[in-house]
Protein backbone atom coordinates (compact mmCIF):
# COMPACT_ATOMS: atom_id res chain seq x y z
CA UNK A 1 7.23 -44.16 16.41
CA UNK A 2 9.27 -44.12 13.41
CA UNK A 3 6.00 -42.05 11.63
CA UNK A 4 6.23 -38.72 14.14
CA UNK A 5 10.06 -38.37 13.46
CA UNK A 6 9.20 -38.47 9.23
CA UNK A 7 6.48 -36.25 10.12
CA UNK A 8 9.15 -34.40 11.59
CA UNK A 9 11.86 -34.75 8.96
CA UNK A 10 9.60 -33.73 6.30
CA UNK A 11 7.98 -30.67 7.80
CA UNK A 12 11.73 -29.72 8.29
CA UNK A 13 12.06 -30.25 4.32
CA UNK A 14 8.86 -28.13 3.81
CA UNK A 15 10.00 -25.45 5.50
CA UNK A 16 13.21 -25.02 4.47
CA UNK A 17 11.39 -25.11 0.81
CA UNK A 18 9.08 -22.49 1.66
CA UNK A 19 11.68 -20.78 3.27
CA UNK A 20 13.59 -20.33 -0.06
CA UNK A 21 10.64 -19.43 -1.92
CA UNK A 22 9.88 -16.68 0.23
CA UNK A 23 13.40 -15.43 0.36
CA UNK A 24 13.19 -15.47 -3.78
CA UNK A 25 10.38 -13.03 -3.64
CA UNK A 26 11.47 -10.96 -1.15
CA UNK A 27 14.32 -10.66 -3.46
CA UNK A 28 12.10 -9.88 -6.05
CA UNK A 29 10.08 -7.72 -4.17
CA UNK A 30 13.50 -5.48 -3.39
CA UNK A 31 14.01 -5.23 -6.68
CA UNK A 32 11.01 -4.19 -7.85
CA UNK A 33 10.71 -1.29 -5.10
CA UNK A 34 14.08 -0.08 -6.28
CA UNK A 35 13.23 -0.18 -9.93
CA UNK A 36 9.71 1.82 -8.42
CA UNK A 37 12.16 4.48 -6.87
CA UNK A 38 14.47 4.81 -10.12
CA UNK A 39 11.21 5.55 -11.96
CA UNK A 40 10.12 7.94 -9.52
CA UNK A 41 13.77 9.90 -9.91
CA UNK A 42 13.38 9.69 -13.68
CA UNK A 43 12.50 13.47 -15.09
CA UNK A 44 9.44 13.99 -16.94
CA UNK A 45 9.47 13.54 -20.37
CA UNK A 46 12.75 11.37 -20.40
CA UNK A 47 12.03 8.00 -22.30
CA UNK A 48 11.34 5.11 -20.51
CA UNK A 49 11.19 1.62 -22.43
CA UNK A 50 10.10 -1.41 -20.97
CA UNK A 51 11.35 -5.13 -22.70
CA UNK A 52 8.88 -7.44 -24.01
CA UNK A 53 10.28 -10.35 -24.91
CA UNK A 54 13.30 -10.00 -26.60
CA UNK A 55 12.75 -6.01 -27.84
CA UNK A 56 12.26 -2.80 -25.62
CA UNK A 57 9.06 -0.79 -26.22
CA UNK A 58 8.96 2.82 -25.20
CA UNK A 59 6.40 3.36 -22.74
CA UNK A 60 5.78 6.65 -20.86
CA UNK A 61 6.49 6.77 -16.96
CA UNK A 62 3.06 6.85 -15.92
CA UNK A 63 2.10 3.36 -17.65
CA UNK A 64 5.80 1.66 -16.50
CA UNK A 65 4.99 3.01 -13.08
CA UNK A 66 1.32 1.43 -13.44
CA UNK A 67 2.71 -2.24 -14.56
CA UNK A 68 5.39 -1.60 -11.64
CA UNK A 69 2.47 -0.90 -9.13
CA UNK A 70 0.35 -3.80 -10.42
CA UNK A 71 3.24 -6.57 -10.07
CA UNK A 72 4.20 -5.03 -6.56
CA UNK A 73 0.81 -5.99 -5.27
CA UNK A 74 1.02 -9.04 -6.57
CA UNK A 75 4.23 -9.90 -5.14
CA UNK A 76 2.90 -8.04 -1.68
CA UNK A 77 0.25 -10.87 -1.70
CA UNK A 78 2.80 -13.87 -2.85
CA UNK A 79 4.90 -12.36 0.27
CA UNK A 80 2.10 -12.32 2.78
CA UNK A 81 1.02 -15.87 1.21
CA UNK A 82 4.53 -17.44 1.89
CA UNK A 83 5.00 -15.72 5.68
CA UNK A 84 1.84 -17.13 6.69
CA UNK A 85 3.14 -20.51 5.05
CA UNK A 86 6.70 -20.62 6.71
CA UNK A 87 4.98 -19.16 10.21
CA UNK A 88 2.52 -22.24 10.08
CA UNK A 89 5.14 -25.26 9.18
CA UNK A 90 7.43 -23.83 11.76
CA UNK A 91 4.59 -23.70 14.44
CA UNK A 92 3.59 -27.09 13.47
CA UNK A 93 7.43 -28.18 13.63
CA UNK A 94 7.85 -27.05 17.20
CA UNK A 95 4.52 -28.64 18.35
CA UNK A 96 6.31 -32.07 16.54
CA UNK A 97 9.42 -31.36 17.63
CA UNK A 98 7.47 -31.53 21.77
CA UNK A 99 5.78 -34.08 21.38
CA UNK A 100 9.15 -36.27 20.37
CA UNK A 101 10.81 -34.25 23.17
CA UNK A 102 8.31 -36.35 25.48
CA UNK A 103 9.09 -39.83 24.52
């Protein structure tokens, strides 16, 4: 059953994709905490500037802490969105990965 084992081959490709896209926004994720902590350690009333395109726009640390917050839940979710994705191509991998096992 030729069909099973490219099942097989490309739920292995799938997950290794997924796999990199999660580790990408984990990465992301890190960095964003860090960059949440730096702001936190930042005195008050020290300027802050955020870039917008190509030119940095002062910004107090209450509103860069707010953007900060905002994209960290929306990188939580991304996170949780991509575990769930890698956890369910891997479980359907092994059940694949039996059921050749048994021919």
């Amino acid at each position: 059953m030729a069909t099973n084992e490219e099942d097989y081959d490309m739920l292995r490709q799938q997950l290794q994709a997924e796999m990199a896209q999660k580790q990408t926004l984990q990465l992301q994720y890190n960095e964003l905490k860090r960059t949440l902590e730096d702001v936190d350690k930042t005195p008050e009333g020290e300027k802050l500037y955020e870039m917008v395109g190509q030119i940095l726009i002062s910004k107090t640390k209450e509103e860069i802490k707010t953007a900060l917050k905002e994209k960290e839940e929306i990188l939580e979710f991304r996170l949780k969105g991509a575990t769930k994705s890698v956890d369910e191509t891997t479980r359907r991998l092994q059940e694949l990965q039996k059921a050749l096992e048994k021919k």
